[in-house]
PDB file of N, CA and C in Angstrom:
ATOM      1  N   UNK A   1     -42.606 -37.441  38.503  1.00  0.00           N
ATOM      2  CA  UNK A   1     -42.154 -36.580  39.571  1.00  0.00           C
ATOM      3  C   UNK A   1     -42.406 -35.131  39.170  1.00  0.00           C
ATOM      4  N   UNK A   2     -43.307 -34.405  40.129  1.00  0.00           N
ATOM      5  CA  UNK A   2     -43.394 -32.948  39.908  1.00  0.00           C
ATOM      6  C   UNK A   2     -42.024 -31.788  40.171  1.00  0.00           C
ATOM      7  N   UNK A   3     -41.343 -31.876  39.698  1.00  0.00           N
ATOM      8  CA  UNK A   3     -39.529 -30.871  39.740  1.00  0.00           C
ATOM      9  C   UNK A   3     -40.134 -29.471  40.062  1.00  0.00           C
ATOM     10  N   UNK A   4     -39.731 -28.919  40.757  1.00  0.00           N
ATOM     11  CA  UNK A   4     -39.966 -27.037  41.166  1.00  0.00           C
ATOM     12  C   UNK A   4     -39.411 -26.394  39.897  1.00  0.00           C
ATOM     13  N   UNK A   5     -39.983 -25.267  39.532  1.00  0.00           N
ATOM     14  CA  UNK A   5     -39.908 -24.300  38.550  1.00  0.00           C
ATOM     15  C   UNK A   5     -38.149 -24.027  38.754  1.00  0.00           C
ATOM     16  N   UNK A   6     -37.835 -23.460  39.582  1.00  0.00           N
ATOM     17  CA  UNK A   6     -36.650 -23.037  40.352  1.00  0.00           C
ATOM     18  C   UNK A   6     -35.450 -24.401  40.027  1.00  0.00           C
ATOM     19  N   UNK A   7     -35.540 -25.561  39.733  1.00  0.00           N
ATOM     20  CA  UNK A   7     -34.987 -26.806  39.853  1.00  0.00           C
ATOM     21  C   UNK A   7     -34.618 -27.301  38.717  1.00  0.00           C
ATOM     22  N   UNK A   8     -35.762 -26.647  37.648  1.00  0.00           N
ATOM     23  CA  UNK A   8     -36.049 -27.018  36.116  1.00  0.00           C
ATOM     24  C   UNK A   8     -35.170 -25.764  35.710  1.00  0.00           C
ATOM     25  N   UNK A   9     -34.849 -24.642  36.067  1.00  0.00           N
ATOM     26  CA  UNK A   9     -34.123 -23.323  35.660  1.00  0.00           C
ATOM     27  C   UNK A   9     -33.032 -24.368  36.015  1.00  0.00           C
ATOM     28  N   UNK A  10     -32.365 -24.484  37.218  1.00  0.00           N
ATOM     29  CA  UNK A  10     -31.447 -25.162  37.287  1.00  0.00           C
ATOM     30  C   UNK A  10     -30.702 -25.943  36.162  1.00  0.00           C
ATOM     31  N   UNK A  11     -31.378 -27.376  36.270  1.00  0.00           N
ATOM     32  CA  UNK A  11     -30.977 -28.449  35.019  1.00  0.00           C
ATOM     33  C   UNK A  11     -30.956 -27.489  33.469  1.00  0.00           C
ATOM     34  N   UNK A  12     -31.666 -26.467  33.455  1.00  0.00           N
ATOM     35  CA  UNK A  12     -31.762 -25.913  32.248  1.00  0.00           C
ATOM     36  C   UNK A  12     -30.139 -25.627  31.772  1.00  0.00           C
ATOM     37  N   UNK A  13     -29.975 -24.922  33.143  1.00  0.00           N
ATOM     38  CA  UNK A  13     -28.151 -24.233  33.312  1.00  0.00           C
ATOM     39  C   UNK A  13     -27.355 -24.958  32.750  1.00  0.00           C
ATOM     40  N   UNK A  14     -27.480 -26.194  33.778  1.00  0.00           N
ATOM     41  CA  UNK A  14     -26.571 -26.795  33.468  1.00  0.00           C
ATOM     42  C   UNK A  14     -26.196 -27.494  32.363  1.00  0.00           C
ATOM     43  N   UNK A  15     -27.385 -27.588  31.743  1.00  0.00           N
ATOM     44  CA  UNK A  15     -27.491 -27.990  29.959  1.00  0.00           C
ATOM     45  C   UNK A  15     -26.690 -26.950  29.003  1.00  0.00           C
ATOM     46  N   UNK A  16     -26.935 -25.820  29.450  1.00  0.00           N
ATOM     47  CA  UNK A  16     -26.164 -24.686  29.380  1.00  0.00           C
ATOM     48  C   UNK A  16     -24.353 -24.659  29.159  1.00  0.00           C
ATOM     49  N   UNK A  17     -24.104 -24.956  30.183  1.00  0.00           N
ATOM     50  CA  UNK A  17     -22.917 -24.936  30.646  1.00  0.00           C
ATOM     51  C   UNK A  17     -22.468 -26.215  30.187  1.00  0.00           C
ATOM     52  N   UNK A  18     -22.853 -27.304  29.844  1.00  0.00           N
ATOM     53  CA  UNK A  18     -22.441 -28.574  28.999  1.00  0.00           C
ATOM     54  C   UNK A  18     -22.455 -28.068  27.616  1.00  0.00           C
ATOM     55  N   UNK A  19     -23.001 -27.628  27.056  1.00  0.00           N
ATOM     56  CA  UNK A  19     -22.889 -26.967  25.629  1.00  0.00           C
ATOM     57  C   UNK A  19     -22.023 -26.061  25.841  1.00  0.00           C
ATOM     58  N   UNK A  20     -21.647 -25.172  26.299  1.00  0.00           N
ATOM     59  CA  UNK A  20     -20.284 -23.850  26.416  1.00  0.00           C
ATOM     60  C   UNK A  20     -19.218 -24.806  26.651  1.00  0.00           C
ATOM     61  N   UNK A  21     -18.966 -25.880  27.711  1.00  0.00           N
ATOM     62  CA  UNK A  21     -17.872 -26.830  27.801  1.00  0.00           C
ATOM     63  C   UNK A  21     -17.412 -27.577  26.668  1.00  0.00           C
ATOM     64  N   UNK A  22     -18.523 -27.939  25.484  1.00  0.00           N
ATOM     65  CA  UNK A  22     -18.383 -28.199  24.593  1.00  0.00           C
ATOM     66  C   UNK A  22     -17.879 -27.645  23.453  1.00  0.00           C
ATOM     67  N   UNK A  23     -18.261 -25.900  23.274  1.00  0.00           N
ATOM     68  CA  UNK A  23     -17.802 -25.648  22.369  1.00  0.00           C
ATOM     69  C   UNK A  23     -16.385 -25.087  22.906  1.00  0.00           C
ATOM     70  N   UNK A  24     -15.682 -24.422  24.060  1.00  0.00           N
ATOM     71  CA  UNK A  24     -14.597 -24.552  24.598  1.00  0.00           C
ATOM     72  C   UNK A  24     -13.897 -25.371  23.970  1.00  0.00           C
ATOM     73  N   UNK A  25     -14.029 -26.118  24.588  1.00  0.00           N
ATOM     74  CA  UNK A  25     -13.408 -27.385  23.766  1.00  0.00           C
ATOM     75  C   UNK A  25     -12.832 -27.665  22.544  1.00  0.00           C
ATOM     76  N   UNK A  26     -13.899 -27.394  21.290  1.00  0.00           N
ATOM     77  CA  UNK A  26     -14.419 -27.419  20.407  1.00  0.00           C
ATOM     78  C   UNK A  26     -13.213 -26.536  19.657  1.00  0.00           C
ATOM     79  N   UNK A  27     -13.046 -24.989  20.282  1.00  0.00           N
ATOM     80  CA  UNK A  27     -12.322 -24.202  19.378  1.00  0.00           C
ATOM     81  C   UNK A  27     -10.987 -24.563  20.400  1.00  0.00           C
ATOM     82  N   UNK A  28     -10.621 -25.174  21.351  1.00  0.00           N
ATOM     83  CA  UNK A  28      -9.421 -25.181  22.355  1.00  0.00           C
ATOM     84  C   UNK A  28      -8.505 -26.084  21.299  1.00  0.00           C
ATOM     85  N   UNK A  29      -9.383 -27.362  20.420  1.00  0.00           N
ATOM     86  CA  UNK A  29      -8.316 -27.950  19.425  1.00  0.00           C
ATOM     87  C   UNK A  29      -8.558 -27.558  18.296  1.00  0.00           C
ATOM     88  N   UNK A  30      -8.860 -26.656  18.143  1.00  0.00           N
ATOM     89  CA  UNK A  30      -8.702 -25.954  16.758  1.00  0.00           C
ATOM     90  C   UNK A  30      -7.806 -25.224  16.959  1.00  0.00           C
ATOM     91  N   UNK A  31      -7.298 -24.487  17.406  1.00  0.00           N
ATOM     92  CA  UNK A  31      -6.084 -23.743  18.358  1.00  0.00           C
ATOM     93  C   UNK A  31      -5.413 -24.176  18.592  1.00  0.00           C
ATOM     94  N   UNK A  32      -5.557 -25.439  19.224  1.00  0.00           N
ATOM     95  CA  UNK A  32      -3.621 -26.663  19.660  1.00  0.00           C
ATOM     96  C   UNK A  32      -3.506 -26.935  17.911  1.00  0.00           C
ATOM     97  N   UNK A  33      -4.356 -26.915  17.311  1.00  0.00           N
ATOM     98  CA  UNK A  33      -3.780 -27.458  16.244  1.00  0.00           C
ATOM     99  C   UNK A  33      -3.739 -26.538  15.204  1.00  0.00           C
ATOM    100  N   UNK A  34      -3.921 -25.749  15.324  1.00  0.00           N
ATOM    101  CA  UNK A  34      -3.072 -24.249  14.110  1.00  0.00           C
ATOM    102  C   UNK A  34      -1.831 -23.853  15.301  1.00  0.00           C
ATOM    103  N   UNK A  35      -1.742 -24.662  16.679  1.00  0.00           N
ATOM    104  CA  UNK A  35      -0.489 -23.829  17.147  1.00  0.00           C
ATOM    105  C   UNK A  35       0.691 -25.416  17.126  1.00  0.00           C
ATOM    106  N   UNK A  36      -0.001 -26.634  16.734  1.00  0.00           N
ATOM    107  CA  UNK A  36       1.139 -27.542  15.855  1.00  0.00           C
ATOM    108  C   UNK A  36       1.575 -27.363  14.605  1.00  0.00           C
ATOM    109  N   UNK A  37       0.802 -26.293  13.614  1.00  0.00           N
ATOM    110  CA  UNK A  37       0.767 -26.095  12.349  1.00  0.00           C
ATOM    111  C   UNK A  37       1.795 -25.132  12.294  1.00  0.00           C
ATOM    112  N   UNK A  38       1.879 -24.134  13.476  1.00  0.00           N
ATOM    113  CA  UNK A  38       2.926 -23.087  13.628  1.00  0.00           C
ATOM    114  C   UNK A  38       4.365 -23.964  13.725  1.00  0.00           C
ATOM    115  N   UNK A  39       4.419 -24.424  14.901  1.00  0.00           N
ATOM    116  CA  UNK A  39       5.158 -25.319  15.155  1.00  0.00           C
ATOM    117  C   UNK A  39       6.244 -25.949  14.129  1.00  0.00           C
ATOM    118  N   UNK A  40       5.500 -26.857  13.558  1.00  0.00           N
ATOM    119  CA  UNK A  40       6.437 -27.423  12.328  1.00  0.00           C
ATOM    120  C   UNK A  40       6.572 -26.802  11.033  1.00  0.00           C
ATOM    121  N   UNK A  41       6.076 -26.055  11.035  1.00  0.00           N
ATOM    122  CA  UNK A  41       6.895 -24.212  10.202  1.00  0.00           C
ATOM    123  C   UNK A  41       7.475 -23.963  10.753  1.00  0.00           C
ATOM    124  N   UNK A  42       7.557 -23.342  12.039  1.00  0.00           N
ATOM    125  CA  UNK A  42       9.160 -23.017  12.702  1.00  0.00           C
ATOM    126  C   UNK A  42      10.156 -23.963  12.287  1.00  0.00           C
ATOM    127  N   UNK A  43       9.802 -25.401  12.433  1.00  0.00           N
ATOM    128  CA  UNK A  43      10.950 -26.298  12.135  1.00  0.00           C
ATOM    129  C   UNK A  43      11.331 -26.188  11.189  1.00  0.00           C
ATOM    130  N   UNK A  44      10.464 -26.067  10.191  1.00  0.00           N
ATOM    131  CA  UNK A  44      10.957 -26.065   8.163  1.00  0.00           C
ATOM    132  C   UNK A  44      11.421 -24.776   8.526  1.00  0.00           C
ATOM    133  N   UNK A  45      11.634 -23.840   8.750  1.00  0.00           N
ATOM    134  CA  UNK A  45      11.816 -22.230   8.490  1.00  0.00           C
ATOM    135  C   UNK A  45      13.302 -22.998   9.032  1.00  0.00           C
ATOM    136  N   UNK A  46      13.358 -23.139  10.442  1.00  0.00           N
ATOM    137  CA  UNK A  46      15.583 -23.388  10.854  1.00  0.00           C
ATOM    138  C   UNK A  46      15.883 -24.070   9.754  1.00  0.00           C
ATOM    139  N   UNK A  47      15.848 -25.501   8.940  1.00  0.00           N
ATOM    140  CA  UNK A  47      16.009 -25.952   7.919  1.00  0.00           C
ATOM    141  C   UNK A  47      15.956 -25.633   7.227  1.00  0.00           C
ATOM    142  N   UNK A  48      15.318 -24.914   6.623  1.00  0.00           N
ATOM    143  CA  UNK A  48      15.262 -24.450   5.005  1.00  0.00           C
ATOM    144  C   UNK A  48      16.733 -24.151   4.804  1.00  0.00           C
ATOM    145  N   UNK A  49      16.744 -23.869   3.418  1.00  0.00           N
ATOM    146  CA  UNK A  49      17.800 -23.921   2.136  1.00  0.00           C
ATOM    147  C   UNK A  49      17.556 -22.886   1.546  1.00  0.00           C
ATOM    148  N   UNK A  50      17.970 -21.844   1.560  1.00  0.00           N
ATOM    149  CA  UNK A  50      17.382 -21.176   0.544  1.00  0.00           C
ATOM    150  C   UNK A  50      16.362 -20.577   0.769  1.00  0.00           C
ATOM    151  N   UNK A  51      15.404 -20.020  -0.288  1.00  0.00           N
ATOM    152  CA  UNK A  51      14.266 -18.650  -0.148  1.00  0.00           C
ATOM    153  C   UNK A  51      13.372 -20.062   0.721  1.00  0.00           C
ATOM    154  N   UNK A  52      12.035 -18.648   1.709  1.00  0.00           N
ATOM    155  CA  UNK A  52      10.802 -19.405   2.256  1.00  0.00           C
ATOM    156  C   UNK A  52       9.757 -18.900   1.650  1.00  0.00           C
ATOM    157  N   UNK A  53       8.656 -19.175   1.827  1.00  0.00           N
ATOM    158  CA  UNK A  53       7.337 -18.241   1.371  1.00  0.00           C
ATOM    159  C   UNK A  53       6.663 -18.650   2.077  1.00  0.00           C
ATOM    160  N   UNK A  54       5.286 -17.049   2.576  1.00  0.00           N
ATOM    161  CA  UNK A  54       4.527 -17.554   2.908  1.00  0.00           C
ATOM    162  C   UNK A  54       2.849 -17.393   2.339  1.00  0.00           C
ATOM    163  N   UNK A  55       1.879 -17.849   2.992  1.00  0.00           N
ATOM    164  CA  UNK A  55       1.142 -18.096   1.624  1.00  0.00           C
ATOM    165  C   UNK A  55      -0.377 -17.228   2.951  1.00  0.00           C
ATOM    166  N   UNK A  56      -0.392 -16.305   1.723  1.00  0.00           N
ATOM    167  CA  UNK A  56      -1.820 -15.596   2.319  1.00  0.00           C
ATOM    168  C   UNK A  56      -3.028 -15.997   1.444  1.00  0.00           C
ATOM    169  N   UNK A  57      -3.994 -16.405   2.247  1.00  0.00           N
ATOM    170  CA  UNK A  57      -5.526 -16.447   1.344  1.00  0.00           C
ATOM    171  C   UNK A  57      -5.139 -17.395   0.314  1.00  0.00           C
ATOM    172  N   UNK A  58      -5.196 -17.226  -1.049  1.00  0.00           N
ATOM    173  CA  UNK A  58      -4.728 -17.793  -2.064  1.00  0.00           C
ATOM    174  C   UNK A  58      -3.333 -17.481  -2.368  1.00  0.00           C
ATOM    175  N   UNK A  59      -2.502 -16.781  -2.405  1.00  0.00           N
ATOM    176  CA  UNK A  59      -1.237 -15.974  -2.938  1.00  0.00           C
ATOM    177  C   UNK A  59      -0.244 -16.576  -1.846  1.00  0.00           C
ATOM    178  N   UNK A  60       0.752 -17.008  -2.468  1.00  0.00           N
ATOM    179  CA  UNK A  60       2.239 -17.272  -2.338  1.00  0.00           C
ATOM    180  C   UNK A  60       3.262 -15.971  -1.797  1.00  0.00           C
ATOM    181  N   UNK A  61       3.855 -15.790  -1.269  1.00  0.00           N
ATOM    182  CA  UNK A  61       4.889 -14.645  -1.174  1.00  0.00           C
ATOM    183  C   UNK A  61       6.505 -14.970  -0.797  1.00  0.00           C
ATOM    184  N   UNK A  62       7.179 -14.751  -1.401  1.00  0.00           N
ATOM    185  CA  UNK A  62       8.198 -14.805  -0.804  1.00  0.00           C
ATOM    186  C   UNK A  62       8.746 -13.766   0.056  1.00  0.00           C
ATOM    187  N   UNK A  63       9.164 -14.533   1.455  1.00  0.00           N
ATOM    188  CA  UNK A  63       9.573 -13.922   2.572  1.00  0.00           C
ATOM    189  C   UNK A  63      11.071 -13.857   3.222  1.00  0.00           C
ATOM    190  N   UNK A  64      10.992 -13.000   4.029  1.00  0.00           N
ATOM    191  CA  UNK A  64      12.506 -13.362   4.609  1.00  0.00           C
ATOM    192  C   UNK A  64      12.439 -14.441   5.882  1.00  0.00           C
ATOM    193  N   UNK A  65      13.034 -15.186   5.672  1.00  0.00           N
ATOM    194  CA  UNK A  65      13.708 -16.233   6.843  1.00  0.00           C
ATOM    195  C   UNK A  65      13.197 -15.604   8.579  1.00  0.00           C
ATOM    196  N   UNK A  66      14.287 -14.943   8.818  1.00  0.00           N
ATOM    197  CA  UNK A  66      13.708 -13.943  10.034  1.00  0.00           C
ATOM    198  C   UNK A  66      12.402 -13.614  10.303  1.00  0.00           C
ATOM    199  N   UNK A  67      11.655 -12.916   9.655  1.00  0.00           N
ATOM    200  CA  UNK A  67      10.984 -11.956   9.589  1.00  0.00           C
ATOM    201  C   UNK A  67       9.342 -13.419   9.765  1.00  0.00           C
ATOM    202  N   UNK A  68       9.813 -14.089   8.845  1.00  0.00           N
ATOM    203  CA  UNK A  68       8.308 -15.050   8.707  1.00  0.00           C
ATOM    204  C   UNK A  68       8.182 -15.662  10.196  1.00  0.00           C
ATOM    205  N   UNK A  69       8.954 -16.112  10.826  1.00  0.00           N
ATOM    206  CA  UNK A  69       9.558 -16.653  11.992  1.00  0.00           C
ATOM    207  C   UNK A  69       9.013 -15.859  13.353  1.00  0.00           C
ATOM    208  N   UNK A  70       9.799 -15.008  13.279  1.00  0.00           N
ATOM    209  CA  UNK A  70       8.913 -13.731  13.878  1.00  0.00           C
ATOM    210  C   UNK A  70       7.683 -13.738  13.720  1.00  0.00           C
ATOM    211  N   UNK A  71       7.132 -13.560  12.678  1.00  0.00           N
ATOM    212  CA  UNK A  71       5.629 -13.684  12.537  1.00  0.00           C
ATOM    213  C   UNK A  71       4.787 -14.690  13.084  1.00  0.00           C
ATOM    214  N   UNK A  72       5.281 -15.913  12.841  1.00  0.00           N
ATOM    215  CA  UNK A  72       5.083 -17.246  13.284  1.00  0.00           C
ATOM    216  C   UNK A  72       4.633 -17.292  14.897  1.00  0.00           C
ATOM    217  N   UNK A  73       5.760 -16.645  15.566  1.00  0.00           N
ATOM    218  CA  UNK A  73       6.026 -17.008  16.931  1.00  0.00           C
ATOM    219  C   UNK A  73       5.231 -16.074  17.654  1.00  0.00           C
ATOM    220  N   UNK A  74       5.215 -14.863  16.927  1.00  0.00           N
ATOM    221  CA  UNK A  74       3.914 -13.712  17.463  1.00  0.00           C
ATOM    222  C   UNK A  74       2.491 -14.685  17.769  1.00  0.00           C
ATOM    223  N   UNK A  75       1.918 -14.862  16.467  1.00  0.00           N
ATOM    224  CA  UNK A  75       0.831 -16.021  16.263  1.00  0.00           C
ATOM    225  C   UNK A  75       0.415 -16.968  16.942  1.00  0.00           C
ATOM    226  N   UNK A  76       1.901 -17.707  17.294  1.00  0.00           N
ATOM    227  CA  UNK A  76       1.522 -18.527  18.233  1.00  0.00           C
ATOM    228  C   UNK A  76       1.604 -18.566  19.752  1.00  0.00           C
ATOM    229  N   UNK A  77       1.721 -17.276  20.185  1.00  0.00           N
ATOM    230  CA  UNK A  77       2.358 -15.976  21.905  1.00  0.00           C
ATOM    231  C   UNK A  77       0.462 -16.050  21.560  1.00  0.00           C
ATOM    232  N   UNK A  78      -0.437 -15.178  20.494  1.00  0.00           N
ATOM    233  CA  UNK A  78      -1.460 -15.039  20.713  1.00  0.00           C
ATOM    234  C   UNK A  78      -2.248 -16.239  20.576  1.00  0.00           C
ATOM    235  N   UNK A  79      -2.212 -17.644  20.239  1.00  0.00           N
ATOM    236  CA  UNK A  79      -2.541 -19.029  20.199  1.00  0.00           C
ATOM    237  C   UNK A  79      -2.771 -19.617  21.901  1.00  0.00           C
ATOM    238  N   UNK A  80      -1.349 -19.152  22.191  1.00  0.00           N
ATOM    239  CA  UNK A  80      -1.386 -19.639  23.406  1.00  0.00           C
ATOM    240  C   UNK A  80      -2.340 -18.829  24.427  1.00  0.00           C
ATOM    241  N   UNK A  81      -2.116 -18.007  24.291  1.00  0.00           N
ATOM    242  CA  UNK A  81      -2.981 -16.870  25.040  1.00  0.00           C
ATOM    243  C   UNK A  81      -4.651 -16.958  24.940  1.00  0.00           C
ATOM    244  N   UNK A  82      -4.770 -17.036  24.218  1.00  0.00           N
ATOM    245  CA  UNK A  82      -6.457 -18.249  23.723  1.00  0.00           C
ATOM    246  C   UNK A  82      -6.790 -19.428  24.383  1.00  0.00           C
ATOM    247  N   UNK A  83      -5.732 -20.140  24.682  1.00  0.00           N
ATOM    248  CA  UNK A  83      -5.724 -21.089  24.614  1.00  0.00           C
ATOM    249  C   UNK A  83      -6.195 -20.820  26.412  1.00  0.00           C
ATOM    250  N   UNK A  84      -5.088 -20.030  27.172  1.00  0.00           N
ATOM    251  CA  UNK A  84      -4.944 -19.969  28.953  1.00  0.00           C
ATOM    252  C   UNK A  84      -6.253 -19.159  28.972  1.00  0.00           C
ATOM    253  N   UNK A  85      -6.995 -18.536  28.558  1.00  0.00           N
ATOM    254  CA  UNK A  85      -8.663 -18.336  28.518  1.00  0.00           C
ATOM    255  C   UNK A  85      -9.339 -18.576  28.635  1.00  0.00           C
ATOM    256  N   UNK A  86      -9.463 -19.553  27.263  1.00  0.00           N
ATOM    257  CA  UNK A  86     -10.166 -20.793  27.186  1.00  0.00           C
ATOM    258  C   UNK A  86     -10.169 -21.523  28.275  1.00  0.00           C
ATOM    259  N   UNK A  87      -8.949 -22.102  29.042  1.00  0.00           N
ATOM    260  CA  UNK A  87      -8.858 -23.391  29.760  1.00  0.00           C
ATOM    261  C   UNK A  87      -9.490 -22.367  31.234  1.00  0.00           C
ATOM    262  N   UNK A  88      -9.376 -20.633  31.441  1.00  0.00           N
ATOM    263  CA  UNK A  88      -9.446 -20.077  32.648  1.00  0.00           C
ATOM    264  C   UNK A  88     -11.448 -20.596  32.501  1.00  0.00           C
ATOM    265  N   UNK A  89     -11.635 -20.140  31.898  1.00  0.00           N
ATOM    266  CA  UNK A  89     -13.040 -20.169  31.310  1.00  0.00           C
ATOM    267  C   UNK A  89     -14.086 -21.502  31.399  1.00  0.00           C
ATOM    268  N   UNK A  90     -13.587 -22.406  31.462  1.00  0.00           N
ATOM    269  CA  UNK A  90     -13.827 -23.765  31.452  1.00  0.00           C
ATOM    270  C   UNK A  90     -13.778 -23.999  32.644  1.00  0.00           C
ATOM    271  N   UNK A  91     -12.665 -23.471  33.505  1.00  0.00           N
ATOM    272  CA  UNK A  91     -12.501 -24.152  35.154  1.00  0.00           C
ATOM    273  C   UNK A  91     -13.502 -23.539  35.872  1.00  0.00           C
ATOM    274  N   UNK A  92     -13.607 -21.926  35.378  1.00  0.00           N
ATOM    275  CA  UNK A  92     -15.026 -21.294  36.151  1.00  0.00           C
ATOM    276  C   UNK A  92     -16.544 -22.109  35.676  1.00  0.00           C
ATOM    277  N   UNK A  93     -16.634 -22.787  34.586  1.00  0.00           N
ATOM    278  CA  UNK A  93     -17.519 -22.877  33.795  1.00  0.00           C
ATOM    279  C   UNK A  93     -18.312 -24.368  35.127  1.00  0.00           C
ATOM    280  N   UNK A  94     -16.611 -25.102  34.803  1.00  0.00           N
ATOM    281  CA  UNK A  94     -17.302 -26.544  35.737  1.00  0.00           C
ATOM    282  C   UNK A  94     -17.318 -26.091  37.008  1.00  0.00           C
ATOM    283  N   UNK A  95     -16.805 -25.477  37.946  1.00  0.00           N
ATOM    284  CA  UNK A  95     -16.505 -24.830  39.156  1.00  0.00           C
ATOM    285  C   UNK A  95     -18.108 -24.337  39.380  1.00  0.00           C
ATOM    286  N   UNK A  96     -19.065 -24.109  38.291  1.00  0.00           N
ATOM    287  CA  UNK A  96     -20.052 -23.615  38.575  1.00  0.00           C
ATOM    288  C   UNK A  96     -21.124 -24.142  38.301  1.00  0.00           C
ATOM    289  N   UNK A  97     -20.728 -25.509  37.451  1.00  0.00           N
ATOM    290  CA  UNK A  97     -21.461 -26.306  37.317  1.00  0.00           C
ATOM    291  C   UNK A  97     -21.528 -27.782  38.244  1.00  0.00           C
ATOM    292  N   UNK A  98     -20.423 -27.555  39.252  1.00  0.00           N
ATOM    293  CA  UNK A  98     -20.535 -28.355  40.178  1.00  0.00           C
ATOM    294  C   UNK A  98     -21.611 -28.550  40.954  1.00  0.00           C
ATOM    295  N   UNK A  99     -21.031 -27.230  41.398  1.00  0.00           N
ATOM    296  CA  UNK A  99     -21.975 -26.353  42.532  1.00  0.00           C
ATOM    297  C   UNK A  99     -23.258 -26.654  42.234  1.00  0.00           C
ATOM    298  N   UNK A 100     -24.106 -26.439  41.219  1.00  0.00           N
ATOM    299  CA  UNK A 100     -25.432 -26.056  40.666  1.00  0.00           C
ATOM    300  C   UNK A 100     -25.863 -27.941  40.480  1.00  0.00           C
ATOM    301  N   UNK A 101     -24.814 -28.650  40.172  1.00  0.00           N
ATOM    302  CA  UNK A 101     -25.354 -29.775  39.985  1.00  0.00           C
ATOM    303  C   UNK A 101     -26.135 -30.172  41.547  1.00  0.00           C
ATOM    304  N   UNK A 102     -24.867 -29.926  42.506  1.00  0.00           N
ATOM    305  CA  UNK A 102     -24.789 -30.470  43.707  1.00  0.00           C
ATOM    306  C   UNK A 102     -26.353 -30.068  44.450  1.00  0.00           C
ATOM    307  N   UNK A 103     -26.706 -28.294  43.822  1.00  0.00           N
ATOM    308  CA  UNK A 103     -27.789 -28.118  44.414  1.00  0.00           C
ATOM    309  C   UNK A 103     -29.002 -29.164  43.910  1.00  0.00           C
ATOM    310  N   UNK A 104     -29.096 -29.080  42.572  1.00  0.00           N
ATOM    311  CA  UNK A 104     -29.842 -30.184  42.032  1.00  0.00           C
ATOM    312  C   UNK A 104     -30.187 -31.530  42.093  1.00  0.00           C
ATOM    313  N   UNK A 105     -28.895 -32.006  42.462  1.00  0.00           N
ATOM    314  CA  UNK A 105     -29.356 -33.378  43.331  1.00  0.00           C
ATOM    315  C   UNK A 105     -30.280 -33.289  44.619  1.00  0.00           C
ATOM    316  N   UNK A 106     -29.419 -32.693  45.252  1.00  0.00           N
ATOM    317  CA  UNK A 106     -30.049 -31.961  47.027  1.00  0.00           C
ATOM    318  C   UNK A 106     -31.233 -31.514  46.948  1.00  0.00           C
ATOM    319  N   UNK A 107     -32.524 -30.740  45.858  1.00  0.00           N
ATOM    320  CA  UNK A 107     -33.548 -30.942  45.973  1.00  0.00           C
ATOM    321  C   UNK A 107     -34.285 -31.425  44.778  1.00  0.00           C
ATOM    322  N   UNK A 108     -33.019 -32.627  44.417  1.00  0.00           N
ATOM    323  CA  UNK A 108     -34.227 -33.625  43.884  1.00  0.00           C
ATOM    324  C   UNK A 108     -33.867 -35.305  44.698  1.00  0.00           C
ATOM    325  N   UNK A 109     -33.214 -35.214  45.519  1.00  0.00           N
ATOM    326  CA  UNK A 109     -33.245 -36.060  46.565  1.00  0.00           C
ATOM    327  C   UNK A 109     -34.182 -35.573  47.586  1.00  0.00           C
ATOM    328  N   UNK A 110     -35.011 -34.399  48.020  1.00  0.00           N
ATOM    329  CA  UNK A 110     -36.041 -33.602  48.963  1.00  0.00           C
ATOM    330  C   UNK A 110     -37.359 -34.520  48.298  1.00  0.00           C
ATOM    331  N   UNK A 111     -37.150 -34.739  47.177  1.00  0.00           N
ATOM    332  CA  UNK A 111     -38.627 -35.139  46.557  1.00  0.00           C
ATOM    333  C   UNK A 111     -38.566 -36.699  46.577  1.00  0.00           C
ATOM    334  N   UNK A 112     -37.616 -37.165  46.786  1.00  0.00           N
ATOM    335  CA  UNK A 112     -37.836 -38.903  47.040  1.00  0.00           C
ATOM    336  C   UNK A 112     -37.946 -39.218  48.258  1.00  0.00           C
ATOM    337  N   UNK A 113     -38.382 -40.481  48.529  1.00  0.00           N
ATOM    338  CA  UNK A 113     -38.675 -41.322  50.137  1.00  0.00           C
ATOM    339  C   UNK A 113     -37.467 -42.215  50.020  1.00  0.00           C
ATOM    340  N   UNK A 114     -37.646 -42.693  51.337  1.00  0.00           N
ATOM    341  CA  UNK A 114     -36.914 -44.233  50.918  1.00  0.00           C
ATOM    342  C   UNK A 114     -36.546 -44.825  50.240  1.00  0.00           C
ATOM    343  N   UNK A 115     -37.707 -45.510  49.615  1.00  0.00           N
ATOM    344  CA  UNK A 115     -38.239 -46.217  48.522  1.00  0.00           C
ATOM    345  C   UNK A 115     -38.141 -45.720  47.028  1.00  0.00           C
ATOM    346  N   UNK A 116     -37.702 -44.851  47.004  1.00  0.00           N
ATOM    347  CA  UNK A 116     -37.608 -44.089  45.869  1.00  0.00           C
ATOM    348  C   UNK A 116     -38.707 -43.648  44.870  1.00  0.00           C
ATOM    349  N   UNK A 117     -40.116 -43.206  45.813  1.00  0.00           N
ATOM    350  CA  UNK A 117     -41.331 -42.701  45.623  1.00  0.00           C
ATOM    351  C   UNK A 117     -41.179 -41.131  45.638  1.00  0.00           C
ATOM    352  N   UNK A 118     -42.062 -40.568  44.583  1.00  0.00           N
ATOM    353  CA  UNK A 118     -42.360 -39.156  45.260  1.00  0.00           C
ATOM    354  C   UNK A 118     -42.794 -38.556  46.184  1.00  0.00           C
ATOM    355  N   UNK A 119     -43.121 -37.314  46.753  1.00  0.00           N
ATOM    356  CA  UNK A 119     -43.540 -36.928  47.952  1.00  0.00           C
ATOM    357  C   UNK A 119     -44.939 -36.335  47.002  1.00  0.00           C
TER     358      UNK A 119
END
């Protein structure tokens, strides 16, 4: 089947836009999951006993209770906020890859018969 220049840009897109959906994705659970990692630090932080620490790069620190917590919950205010981006980003992404598919069928159904021959 001979595909129009214009048709082949198309499918190109949308190859496009399957790879961006992908990596979306890709960093969306890398993100749910440093914002479960937050998570059950908050929990050990109400529990704890005694001193907390927290641990930068290589190095240990001891912290205050409060203060790490705080930190925590900042982290994960900007986690989430990544996260409603990401997901805004993705809905435009397929929203536009609908569309573009839909054209793509529509003139590559122009190029079949009946029979499912070319023109």
């Amino acid at each position: 089947m001979d595909i129009a220049k214009d048709t082949q840009d198309k499918i190109a897109q949308l190859q496009l836009f399957e790879q961006n959906l992908h990596s979306f994705s890709t960093q969306k659970r890398n993100i749910q999951s440093q914002m479960l990692e937050i998570e059950n630090a908050l929990k050990e932080i109400e529990t704890a006993q005694g001193a907390v620490y927290k641990i930068v790069g290589t190095v240990m620190f001891h912290s205050e209770k409060g203060k790490l917590a705080k930190d925590l919950k900042e982290r994960k205010e900007v986690l989430d906020l990544r996260i409603k981006s990401f997901e805004k980003q993705e809905k435009a992404i397929e929203e536009k890859a609908k569309i573009l598919q839909a054209e793509v069928m529509a003139e590559l159904e122009k190029h079949m018969d009946k029979d499912g021959r070319t023109h």
